[in-house]
Every structure is written in C-alpha cells, then in structure tokens.
Protein backbone atom coordinates (compact mmCIF):
# COMPACT_ATOMS: atom_id res chain seq x y z
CA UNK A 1 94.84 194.68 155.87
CA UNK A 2 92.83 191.35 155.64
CA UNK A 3 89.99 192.57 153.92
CA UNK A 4 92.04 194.87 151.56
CA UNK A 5 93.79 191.25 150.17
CA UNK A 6 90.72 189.50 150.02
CA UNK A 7 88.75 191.70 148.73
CA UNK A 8 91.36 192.13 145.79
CA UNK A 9 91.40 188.29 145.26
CA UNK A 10 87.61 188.14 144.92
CA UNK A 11 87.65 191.30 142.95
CA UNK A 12 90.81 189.87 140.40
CA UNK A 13 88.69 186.88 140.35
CA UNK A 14 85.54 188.64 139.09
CA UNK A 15 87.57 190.58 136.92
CA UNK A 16 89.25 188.14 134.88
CA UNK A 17 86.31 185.60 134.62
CA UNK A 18 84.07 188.17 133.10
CA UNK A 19 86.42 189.28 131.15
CA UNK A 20 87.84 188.85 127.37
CA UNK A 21 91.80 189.03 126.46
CA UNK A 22 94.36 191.48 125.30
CA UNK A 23 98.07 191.82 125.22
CA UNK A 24 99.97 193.12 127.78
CA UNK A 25 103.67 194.59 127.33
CA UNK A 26 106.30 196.83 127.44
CA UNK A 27 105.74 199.90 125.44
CA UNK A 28 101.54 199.12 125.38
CA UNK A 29 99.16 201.70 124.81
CA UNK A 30 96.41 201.90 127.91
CA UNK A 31 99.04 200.67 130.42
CA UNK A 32 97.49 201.20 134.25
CA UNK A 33 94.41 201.84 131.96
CA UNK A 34 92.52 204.81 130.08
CA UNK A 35 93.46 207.13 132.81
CA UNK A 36 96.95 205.71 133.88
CA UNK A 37 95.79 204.72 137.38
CA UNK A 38 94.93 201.05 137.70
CA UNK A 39 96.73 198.41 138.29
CA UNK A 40 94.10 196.33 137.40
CA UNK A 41 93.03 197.40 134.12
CA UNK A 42 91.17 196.27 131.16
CA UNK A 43 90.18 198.58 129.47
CA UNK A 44 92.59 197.36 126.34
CA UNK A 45 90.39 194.12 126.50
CA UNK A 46 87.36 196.04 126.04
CA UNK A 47 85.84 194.26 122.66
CA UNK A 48 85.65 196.17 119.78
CA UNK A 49 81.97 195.88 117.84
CA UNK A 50 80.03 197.52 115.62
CA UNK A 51 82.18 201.27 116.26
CA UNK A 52 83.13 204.07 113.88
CA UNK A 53 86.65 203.36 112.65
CA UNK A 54 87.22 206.73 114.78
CA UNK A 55 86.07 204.93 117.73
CA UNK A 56 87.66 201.15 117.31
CA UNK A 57 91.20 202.33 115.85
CA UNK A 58 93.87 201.89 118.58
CA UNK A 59 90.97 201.52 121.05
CA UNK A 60 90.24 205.16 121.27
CA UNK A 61 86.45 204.33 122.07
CA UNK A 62 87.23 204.27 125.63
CA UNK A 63 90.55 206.60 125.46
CA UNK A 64 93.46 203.74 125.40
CA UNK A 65 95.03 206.17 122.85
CA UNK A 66 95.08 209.20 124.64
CA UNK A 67 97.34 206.70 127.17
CA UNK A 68 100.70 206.56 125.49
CA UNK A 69 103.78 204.35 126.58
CA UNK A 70 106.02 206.43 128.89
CA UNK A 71 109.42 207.55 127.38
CA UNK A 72 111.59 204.95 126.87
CA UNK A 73 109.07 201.76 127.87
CA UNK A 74 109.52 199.72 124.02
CA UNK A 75 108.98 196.60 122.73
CA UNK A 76 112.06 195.33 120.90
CA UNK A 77 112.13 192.98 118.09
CA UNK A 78 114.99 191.11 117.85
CA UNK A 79 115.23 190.05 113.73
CA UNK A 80 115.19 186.19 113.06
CA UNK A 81 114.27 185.63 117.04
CA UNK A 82 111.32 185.83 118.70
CA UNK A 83 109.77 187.25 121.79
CA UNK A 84 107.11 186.35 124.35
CA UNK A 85 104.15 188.60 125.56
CA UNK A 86 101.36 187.86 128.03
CA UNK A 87 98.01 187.65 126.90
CA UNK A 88 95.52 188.32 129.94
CA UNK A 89 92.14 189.25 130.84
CA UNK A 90 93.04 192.22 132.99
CA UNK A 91 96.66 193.83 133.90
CA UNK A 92 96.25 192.19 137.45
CA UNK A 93 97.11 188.74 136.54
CA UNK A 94 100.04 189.88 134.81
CA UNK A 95 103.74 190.62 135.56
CA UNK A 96 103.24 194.01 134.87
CA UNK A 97 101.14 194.41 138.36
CA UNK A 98 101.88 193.43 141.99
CA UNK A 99 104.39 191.68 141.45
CA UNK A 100 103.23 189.02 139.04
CA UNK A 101 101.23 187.64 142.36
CA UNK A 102 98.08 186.48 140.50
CA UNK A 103 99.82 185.24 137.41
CA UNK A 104 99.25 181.38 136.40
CA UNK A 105 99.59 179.23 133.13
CA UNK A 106 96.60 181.18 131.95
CA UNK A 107 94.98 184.13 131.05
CA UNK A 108 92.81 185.10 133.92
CA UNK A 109 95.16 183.66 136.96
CA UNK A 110 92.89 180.27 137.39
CA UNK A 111 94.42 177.20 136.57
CA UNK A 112 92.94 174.67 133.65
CA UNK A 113 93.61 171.49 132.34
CA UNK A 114 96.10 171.57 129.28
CA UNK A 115 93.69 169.78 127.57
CA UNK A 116 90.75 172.03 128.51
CA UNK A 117 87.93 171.37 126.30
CA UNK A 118 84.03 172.75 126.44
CA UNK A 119 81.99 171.77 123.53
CA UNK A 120 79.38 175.19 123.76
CA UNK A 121 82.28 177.97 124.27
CA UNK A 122 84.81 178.20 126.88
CA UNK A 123 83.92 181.35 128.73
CA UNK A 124 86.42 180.91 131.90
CA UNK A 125 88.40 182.47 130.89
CA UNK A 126 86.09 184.18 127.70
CA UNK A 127 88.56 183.12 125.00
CA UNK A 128 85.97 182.68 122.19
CA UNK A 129 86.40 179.20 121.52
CA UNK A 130 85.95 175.43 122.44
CA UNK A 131 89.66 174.11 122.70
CA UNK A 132 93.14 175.19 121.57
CA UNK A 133 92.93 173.84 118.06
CA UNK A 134 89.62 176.02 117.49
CA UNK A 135 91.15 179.00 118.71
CA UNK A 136 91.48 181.66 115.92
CA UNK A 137 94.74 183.31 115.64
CA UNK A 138 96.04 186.33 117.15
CA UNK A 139 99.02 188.70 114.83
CA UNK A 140 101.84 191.55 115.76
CA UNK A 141 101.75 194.04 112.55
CA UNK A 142 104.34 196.94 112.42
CA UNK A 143 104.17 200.50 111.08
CA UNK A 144 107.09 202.40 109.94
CA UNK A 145 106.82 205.54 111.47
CA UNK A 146 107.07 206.69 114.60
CA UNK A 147 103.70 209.26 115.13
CA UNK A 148 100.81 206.84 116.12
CA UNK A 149 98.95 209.84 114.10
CA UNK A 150 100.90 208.73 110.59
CA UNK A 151 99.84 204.95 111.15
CA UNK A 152 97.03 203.98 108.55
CA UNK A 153 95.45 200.32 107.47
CA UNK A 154 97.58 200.29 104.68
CA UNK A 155 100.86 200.93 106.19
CA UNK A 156 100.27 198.62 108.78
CA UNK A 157 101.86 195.54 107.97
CA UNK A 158 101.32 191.92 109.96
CA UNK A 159 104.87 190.22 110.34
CA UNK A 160 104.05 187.30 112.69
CA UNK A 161 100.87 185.25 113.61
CA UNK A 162 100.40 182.92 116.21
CA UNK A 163 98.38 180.15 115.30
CA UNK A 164 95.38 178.85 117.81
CA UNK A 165 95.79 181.79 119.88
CA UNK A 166 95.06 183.23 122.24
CA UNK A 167 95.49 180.10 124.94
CA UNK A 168 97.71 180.47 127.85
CA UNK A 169 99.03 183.59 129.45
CA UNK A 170 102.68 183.43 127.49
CA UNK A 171 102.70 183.99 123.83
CA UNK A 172 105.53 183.47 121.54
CA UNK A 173 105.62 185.62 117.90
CA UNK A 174 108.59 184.69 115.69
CA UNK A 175 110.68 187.91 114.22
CA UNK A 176 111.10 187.62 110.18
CA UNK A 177 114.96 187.63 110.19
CA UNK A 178 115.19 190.76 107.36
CA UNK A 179 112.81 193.22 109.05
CA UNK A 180 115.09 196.58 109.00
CA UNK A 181 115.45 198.94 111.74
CA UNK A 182 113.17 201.84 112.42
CA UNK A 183 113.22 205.51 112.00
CA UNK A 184 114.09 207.95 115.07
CA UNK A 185 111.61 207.72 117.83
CA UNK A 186 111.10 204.02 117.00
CA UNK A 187 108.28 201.99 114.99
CA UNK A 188 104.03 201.62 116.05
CA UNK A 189 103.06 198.19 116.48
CA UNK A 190 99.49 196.74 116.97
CA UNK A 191 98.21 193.60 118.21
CA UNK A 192 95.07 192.24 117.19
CA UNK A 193 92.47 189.33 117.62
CA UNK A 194 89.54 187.97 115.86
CA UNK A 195 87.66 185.06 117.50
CA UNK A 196 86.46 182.45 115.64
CA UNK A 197 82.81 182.51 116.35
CA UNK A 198 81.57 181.32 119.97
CA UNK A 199 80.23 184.36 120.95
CA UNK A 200 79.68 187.91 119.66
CA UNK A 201 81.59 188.64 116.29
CA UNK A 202 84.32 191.47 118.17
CA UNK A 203 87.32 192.36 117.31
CA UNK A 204 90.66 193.14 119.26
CA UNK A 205 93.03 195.60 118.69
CA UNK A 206 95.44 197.34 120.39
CA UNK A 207 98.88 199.60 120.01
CA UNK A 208 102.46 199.35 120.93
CA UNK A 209 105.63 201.46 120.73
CA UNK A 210 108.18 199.09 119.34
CA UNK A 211 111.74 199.06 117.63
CA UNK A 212 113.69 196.54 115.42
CA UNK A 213 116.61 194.85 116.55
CA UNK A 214 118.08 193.83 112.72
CA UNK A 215 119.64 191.26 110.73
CA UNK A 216 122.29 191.22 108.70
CA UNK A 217 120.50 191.57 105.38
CA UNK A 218 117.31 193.99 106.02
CA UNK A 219 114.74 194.71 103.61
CA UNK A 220 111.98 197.41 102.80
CA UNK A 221 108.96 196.28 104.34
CA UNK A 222 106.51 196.50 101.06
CA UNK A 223 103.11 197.61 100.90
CA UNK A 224 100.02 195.22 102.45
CA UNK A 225 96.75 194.98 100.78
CA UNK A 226 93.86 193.73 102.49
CA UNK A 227 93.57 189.60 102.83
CA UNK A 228 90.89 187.66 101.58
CA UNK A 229 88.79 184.44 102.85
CA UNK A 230 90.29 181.73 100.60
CA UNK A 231 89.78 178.54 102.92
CA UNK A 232 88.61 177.02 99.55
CA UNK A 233 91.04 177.85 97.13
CA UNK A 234 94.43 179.00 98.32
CA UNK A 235 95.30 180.62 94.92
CA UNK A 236 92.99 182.92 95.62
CA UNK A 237 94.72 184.11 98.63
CA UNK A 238 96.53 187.43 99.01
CA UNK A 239 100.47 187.09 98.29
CA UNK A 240 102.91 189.32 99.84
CA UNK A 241 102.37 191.84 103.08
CA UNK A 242 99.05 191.81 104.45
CA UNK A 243 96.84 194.48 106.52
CA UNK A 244 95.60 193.37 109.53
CA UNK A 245 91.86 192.32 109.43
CA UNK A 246 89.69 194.96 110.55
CA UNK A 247 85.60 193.37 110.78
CA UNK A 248 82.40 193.71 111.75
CA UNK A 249 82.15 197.57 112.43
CA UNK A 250 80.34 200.35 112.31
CA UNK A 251 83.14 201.30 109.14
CA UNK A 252 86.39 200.64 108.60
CA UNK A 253 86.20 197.04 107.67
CA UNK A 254 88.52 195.74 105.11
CA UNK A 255 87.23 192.27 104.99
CA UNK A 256 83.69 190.60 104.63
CA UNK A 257 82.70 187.28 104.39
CA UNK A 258 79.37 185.26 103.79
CA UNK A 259 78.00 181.60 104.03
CA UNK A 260 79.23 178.85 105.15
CA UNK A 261 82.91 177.62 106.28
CA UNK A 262 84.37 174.24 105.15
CA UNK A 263 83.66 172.57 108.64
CA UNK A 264 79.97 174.32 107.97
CA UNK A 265 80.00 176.96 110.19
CA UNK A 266 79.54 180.60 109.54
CA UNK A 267 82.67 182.11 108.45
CA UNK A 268 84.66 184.35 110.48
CA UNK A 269 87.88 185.74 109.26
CA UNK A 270 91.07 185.16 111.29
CA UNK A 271 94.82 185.16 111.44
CA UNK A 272 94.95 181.50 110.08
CA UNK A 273 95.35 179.88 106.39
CA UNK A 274 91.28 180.45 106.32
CA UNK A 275 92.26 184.50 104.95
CA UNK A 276 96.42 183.52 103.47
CA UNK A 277 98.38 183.93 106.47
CA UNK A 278 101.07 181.43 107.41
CA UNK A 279 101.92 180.51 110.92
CA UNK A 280 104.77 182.52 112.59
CA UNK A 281 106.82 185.14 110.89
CA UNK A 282 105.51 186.44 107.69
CA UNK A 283 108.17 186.35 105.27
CA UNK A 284 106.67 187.11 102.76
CA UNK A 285 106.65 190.72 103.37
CA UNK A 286 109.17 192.43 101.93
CA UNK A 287 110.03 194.53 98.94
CA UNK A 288 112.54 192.59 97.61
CA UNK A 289 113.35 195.36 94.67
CA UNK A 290 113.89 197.84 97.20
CA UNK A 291 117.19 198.46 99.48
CA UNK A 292 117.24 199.90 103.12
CA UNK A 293 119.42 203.02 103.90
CA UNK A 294 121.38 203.26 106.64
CA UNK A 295 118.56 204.44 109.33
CA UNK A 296 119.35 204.01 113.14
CA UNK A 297 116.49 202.87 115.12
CA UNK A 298 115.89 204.57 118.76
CA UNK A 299 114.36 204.01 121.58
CA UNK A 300 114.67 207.19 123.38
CA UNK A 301 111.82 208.95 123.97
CA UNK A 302 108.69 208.54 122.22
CA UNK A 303 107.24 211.49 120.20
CA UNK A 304 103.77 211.34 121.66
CA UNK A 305 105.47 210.88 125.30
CA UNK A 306 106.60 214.10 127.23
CA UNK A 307 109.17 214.28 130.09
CA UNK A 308 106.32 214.12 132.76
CA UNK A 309 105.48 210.59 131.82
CA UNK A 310 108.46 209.01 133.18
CA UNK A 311 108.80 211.16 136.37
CA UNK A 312 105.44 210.18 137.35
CA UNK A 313 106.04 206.51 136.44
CA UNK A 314 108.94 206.08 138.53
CA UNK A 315 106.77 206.19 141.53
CA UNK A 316 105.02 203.00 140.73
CA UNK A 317 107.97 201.61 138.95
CA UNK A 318 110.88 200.34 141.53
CA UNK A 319 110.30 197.23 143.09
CA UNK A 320 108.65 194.94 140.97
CA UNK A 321 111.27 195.26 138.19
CA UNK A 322 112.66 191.22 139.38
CA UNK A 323 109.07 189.80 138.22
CA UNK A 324 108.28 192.17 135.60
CA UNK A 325 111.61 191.91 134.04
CA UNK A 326 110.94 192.66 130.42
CA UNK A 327 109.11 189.35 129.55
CA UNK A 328 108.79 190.67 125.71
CA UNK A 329 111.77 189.67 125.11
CA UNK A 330 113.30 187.28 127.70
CA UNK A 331 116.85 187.31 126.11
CA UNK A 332 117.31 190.98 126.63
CA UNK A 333 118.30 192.45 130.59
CA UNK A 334 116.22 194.46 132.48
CA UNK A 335 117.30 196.71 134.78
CA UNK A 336 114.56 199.26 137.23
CA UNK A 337 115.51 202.27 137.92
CA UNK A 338 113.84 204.55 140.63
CA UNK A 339 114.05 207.80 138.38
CA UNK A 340 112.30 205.95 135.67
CA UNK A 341 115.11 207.19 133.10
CA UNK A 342 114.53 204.10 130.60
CA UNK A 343 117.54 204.18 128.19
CA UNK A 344 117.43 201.61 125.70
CA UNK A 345 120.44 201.83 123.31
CA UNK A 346 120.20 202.75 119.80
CA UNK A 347 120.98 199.86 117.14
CA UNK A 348 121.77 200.63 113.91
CA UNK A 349 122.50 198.85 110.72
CA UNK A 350 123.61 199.64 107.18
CA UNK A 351 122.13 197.83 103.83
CA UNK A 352 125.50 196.45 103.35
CA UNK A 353 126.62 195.81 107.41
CA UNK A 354 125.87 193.59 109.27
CA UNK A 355 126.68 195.15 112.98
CA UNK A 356 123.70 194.78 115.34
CA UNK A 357 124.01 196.30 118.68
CA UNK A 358 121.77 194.59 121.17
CA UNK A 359 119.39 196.48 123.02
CA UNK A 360 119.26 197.01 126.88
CA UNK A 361 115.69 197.84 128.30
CA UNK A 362 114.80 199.26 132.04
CA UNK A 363 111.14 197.37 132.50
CA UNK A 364 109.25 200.40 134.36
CA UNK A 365 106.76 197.63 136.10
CA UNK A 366 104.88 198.63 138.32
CA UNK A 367 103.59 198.36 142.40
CA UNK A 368 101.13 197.68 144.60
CA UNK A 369 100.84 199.53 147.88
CA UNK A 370 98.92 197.65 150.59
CA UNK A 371 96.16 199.49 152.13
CA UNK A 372 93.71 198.57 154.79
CA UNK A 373 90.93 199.49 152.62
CA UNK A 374 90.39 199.62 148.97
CA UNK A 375 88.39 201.86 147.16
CA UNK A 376 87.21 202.01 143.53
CA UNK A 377 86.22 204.46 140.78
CA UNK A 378 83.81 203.88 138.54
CA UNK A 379 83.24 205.53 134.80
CA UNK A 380 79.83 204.82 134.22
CA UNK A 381 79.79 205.29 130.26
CA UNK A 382 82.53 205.79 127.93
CA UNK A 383 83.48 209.14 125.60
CA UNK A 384 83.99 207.78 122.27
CA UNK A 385 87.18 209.89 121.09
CA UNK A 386 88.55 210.24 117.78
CA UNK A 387 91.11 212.94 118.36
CA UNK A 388 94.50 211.56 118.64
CA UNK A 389 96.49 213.51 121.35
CA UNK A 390 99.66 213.24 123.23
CA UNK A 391 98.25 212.63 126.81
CA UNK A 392 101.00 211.17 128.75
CA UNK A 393 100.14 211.87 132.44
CA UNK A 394 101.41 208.83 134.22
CA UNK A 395 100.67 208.43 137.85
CA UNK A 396 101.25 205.76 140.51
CA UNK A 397 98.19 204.19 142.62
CA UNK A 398 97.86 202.68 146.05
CA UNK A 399 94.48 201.54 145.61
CA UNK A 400 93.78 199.00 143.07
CA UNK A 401 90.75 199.58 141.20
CA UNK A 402 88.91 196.73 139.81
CA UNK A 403 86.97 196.83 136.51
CA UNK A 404 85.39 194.13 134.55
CA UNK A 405 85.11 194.28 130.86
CA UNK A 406 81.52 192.85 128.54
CA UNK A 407 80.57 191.99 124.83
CA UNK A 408 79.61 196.29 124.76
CA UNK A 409 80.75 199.64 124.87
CA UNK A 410 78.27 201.28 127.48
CA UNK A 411 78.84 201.43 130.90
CA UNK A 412 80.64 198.39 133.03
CA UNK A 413 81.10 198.14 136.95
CA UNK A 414 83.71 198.54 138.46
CA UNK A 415 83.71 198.31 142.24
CA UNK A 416 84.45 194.63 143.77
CA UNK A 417 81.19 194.13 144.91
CA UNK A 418 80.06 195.04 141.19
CA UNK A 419 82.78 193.21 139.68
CA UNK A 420 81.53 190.04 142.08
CA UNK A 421 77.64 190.70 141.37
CA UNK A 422 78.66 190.27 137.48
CA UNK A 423 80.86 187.23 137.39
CA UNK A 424 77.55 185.54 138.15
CA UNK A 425 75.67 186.70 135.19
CA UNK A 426 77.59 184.69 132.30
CA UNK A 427 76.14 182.25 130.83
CA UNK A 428 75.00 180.85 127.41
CA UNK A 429 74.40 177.59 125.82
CA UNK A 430 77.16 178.17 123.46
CA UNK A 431 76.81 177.28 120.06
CA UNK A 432 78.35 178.65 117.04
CA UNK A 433 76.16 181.70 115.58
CA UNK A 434 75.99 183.19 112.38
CA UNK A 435 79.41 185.58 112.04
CA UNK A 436 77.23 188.56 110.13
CA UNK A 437 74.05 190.24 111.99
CA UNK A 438 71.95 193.12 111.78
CA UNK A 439 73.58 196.22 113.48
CA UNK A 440 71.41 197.28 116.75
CA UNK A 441 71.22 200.33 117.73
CA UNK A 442 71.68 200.20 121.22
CA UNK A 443 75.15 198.33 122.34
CA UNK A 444 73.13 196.23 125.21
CA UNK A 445 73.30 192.72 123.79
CA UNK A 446 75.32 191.44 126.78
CA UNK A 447 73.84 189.38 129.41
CA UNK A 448 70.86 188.24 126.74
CA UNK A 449 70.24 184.57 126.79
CA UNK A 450 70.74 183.02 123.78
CA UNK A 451 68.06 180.17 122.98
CA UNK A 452 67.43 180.20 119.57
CA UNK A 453 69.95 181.42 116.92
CA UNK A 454 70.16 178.40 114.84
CA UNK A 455 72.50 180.30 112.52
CA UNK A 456 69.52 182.64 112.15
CA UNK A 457 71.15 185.81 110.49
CA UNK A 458 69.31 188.17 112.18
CA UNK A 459 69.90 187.21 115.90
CA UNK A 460 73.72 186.66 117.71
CA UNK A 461 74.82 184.68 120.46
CA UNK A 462 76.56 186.80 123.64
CA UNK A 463 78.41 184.84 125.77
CA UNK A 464 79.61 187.22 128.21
C-alpha cells in the first residue's frame, strides 16, 4: 500500500511537470481520458500543432471526442454571473480525481511564488510564458446547438476571455448578462488557449456540454467572423461576435500573422486586445435586431450520451462528490448520487419574462481505489480520427494510470517509471522564437535543444 501512494506521488509529479494545461470541468469532453479510464489523464492537454482540422477540432487527434460527457454532467452558465473552472496539467491534480488530494494554488499541484517570474520561459508548470502579465489569454465560446456534429468555426461564438491566463489552478470567466437559453439537449461549449510565444507555437482546444442559466432580457447570439491582429490600430479590429482563433495547423486556420509585435517580438495571436477581444464577458455579441423565442434550455441527457454512460459512471462517482462539488459554478449545489442519475432542472425563459429557474447539478466526480500495486497502460502512438461518433462507454478504475503529455502528437510514456525518466528531459534556454516556421514532416521536435533560433524563421524553440 506504501509503494502504490508513492509511486502515484512521483508519478503525479512527473506528470504534471512535463506537462502543458487544459480545462477541467463538469460536462468536459475526454473526462478519465480518451478511453474513459484514468484518473489521471491528459490527454485534453495534449498540444495541438501543425494537424488536419479533422485531427485538431475538439481534440479528436487522440480520440477526446469519441469521449462524450455522461448524461446529465453540464456546465451551467449562469447570465450576468460568472463561474470558476480549474485549469491543470493532468486530471490528477484536480477536484475531479481522488479527492482533490494533489490539488494546490496551481496548475500542476506544486506550489510557486505569487510573484513567480523566469525570464527564458516558465516550464514548471509548462504554461508558455515568463510571468502572469505575459501570459496570453485563454476564452469559453458557445455554440447553439446541441449535436457536437452541427458545431462549426463560424457558429462558434467566444463570450468571455480571461486575460493573462492560464496562471493558477482556479479560473474565473464572467457570463454576458443577455446570453439566452439553449435549445433541448443543451448548448456545445469549447475552451481554448494560445500561448504567447515561449515555446512551440500550439494551440489548445477542447469541448464542453454546457447550458444557459438566463437573464431577464436575452438576446440572439449573432454571427462571429474571424478576428484580426490589430495591436497597432484598434480600428482595424473585428467588431461584434468573434470565432475563436484557430492557428498554426496543418488547415483550418482562420488567423495568420507576420513580423514583428509592438514589444518586438514575433507575433502570436491570442485572446487579448492584440486580435479585438476585451477582457471578461464579450458583450458585444449579440444580434441586437433579432428577438429570442421562448426556448427552454435542458440539461437532461445529452444527445451524443446513451443510458450506459451514467450507469457505468456511478461506480467511480460516490464519494468524492464533497471535494468535487461542482466547482464550475460554486453558487449552484451539488448533490452525488450513487446511481449516477444527474438531473439538472430545466430553466426556461420567454423574450418578454423574466423568470429564471436556477439550476441544481449532481457533480458525478470521481474515485480512487487504493491498491497495493499500480499498474499502467500505455498507447504507444495515437489514431488520428476524424469521424465524430457517440462513444459514451464510461467505466470506473482502481488503478491510476499515469501519462505525461509533449510539444507532439506521436507516442508519449506512460508508466511511472516513464513518466519519471521524462520529467528529466525538459529543458531549454528559453527565449522567444519566431511564431511562424516551416512545417516538418515528422512531429519529433520535442526534447531538441534549442541553441540558436535568433528569431530565425526557419527553426522553433521546444520547451518541453
């Protein structure tokens, strides 16, 4: 028994040092990983570089989409509020595993100075920049429909940002206060990331299933159109609802940017004033021509869930509801239940109402079972997939299997002794790099040392 808790201390360790960040929530895509067994997962922080749009949209290069939410598990937005999500390298140091035992301030379960500061690249935990002030941005966007099949770029709409993000483990988006309520079955959300150079020029992004708690006076969410850089002139800057910021793939992109930043670095796009978008809720999104019909907004079950997700889930589910108690949106109750039947309750509004009903959630967090000796699994490559499907086999685990995530989408270890072995194999000098390079052919670039970029075009930085 021991060795089973120190070797998942050394392997959470590993883990999270080598690894990047991602959201982790209620109603997440990839939750207990790709294949719905680990507790400490990260396969949603898995950066996302140089793929087909088939491979990098809602992270179905290594099968996060073929993991739906289980019925019922839904992140609520409360309109005019806000809510707070973790942001973590793996699902281990998170409330959503073991308890929240490994959770601290930040995102990889260490502990920091609030002032932490590295002039090359913080890469403890690998947040892609130097301090807090230098950290990009990270943005919710919403969808309204309720098939993650029907969700495109351009009905994907960003409603809050969080300025220099990502930083500590909680995360605070503000709700704009006339977002309406979402069709049957609920809305699809998507978080999403884009560091601000220090290191290799990936992107994050990652679904949710989430509903709208609304306001009194809800609006029609208009139509976004790609943003623009416009760090140098802000009337050049996109008005109005934005798409999220899809870069540096294989295709797909819907932003690209060349030369030189103000601050004369290379210029890397980002949830920030750099590309037009404000800090907090965006409220500039909606149609205000338009009018919303009365449309009740549930959070049943999911219409890429079946029946068999929750069953399974329930397992795993029942006693670590107290720390995992719906920390998406801390103003709402949370209640476990053993049979993993997650009612939330429907709220509904009307264009000329005003009657919200709040929402009650049933966090289905999950457990650890103690063994005396853990075991791992490893995938040695990953099956890029572009099908979307309606996989929903959720099952509990007693073993926790440890992964660690790098700057490529080959193969990664994921044993503890692996894991250990390669938290001792990143390092760089740091610097800033050049945001646009040649594409390589082979995805191997982590691990490289990186002596001579010089904002060479040609060559990148890797600081994983």
């Amino acid at each position: 028994m021991r060795s089973a808790v120190i070797g998942l201390t050394v392997g959470l360790w590993a883990t999270a040092t080598n690894a990047h960040l991602a959201v982790f929530t209620k109603g997440m895509w990839c939750l207990n990983g790709a294949d719905g067994n680990n507790l400490n997962s990260d396969d949603p922080v898995t950066p996302l570089y140089e793929l087909e749009q088939s491979q990098w949209w809602f992270h179905s290069v290594n099968g996060c989409n073929n993991q739906p939410p289980a019925d019922g598990d839904i992140l609520t937005l409360p309109a005019g509020e806000s809510i707070t999500v973790e942001i973590a390298a793996n699902q281990g140091v998170t409330t959503l595993s073991f308890d929240g035992q490994y959770v601290s301030d930040w995102p990889d379960g260490q502990s920091y100075p609030d002032n932490y500061n590295v002039p090359t690249c913080i890469t403890s935990p690998n947040m892609h920049t130097q301090n807090q002030s230098m950290a990009a941005g990270t943005a919710l966007a919403i969808a309204y429909v309720s098939d993650v099949a029907d969700v495109t770029p351009e009905n994907l709409v960003v409603f809050s940002v969080a300025y220099n993000t990502p930083w500590k483990r909680l995360t605070t988006y503000e709700i704009p206060a006339e977002l309406p309520a979402c069709p049957e079955g609920g809305c699809i959300c998507a978080w999403g990331w884009i560091p601000n150079a220090c290191g290799e020029a990936n992107m994050y992004f990652e679904g949710i299933r989430c509903e709208v708690t609304p306001g009194s006076n809800p609006k029609p969410v208009g139509t976004p159109k790609p943003a623009v850089w416009c760090e140098d002139d802000s009337s050049a800057c996109v008005t109005g609802p934005k798409q999220m910021l899809f870069w540096h793939q294989a295709s797909g992109d819907n932003i690209e940017v060349t030369g030189l930043d103000l601050a004369g670095e290379f210029k890397s796009p980002g949830y920030n004033a750099k590309c037009g978008f404000s800090d907090g809720a965006q409220n500039d999104i909606f149609d205000e021509s338009g009018t919303v019909s009365s449309v009740a907004s549930s959070s049943t079950s999911a219409a890429t869930t079946s029946s068999t997700s929750s069953a399974a889930a329930a397992t795993s589910s029942a006693a670590s509801a107290a720390v995992a108690v719906n920390i998406a949106n801390p103003t709402t109750s949370s209640v476990d239940s053993a049979t993993s039947s997650t009612d939330a309750s429907t709220s509904a509004t009307d264009s000329s109402t005003s009657a919200t009903d709040s929402s009650t959630f049933a966090t289905d967090s999950l457990i650890s079972s103690s063994t005396d000796s853990w075991t791992s699994s490893a995938t040695d490559s990953w099956t890029p997939s572009s099908s979307w499907t309606s996989s929903s086999s959720w099952s509990s685990t007693t073993d926790a299997v440890l992964s660690s995530t790098s700057d490529t989408s080959t193969s990664f270890p994921t044993s503890v002794a692996a894991a250990a072995a390669a938290s001792t194999s990143t390092t760089s000098d740091g610097r800033r790099c050049k945001r646009r390079e040649s594409r390589f052919t082979k995805r191997d670039m982590n691990h490289r040392a990186a002596s001579s970029h010089r904002r060479n075009a040609h060559k990148h930085l890797d600081l994983h």
